[in-house]
Protein backbone atom coordinates (compact mmCIF):
# COMPACT_ATOMS: atom_id res chain seq x y z
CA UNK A 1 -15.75 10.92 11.41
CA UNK A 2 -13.68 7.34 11.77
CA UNK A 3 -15.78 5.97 9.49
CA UNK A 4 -14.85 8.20 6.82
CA UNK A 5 -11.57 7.92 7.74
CA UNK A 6 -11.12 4.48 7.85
CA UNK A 7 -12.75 4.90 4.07
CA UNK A 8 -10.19 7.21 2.79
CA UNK A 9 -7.63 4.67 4.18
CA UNK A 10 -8.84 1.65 2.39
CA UNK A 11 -9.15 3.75 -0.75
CA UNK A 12 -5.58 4.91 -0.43
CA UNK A 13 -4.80 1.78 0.36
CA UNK A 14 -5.99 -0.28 -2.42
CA UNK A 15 -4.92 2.50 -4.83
CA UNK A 16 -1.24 2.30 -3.55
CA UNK A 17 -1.58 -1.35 -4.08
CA UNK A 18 -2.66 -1.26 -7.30
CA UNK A 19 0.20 0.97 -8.27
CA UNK A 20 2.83 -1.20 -6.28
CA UNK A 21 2.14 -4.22 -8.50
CA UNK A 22 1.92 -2.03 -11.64
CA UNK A 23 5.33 -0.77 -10.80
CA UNK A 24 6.92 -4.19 -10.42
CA UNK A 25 5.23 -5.82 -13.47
CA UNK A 26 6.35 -3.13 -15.47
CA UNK A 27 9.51 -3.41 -13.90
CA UNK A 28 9.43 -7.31 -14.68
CA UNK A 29 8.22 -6.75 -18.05
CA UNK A 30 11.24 -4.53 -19.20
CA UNK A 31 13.87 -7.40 -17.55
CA UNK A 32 12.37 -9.96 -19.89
CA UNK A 33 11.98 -8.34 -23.16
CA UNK A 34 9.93 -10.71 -26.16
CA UNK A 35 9.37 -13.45 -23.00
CA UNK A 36 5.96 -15.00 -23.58
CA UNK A 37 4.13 -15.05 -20.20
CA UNK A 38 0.97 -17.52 -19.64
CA UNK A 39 -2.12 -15.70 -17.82
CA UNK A 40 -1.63 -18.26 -14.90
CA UNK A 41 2.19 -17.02 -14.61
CA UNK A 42 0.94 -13.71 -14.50
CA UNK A 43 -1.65 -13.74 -12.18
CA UNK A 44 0.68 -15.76 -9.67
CA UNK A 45 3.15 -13.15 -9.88
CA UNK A 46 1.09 -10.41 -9.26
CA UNK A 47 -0.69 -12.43 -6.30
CA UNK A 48 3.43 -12.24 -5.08
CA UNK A 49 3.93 -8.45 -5.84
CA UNK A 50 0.33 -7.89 -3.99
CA UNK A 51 1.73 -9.70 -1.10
CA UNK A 52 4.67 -7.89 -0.54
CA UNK A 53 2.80 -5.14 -0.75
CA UNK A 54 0.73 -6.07 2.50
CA UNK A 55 3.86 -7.33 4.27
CA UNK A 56 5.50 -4.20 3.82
CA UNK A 57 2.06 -2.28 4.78
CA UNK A 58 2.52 -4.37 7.81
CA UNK A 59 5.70 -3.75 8.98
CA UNK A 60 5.57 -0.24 8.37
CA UNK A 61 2.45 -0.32 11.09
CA UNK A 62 4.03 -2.05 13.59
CA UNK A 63 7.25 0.67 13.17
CA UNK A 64 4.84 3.40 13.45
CA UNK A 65 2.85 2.22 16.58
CA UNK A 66 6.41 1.13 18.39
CA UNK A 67 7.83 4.31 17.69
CA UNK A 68 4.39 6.80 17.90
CA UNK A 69 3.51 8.11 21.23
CA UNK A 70 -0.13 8.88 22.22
CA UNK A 71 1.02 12.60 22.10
CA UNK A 72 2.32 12.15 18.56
CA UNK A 73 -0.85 10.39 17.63
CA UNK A 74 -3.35 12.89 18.70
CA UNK A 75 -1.27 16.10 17.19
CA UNK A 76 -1.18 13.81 14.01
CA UNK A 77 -5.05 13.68 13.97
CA UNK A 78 -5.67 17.27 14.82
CA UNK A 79 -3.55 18.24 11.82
CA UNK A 80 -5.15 16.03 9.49
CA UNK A 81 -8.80 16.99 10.41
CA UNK A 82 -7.83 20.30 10.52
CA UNK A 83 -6.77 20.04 6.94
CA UNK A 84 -9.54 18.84 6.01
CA UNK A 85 -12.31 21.44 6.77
């Protein structure tokens, strides 16, 4: 069971990342209308957006453990698996 779990997760994750940077280049794109952008440039910049990504992905874990109580944890888990079967 965690190891499907802990696969949904990473999937999640790494979609959710993917749309994050989407999001901001688009969002950088439209600033800078007709601005001719190297492939170097661009990869750089999305290695930036991908890493603010992960330090918000971070600091949004260590809120949730600080704040989450073991009680809160397990009722959280029976809910999910129960929505899942």
């Amino acid at each position: 069971m965690g190891c499907i779990s802990s696969k949904m997760n990473a999937c999640i994750m790494h979609h959710s990342r993917e749309l994050y940077i989407e999001r901001k280049e688009k969002r950088f794109q439209m600033s800078r209308v007709g601005c001719t952008d190297s492939p170097e440039r661009k990869k750089k910049r999305r290695k930036q957006f991908e890493q603010e990504f992960l330090r918000g992905v971070e600091s949004d874990r260590k809120f949730m453990k600080k704040n989450t109580s073991d009680i809160d944890i397990i009722k959280n888990y029976k809910k999910s698996t129960e929505e899942m079967f």
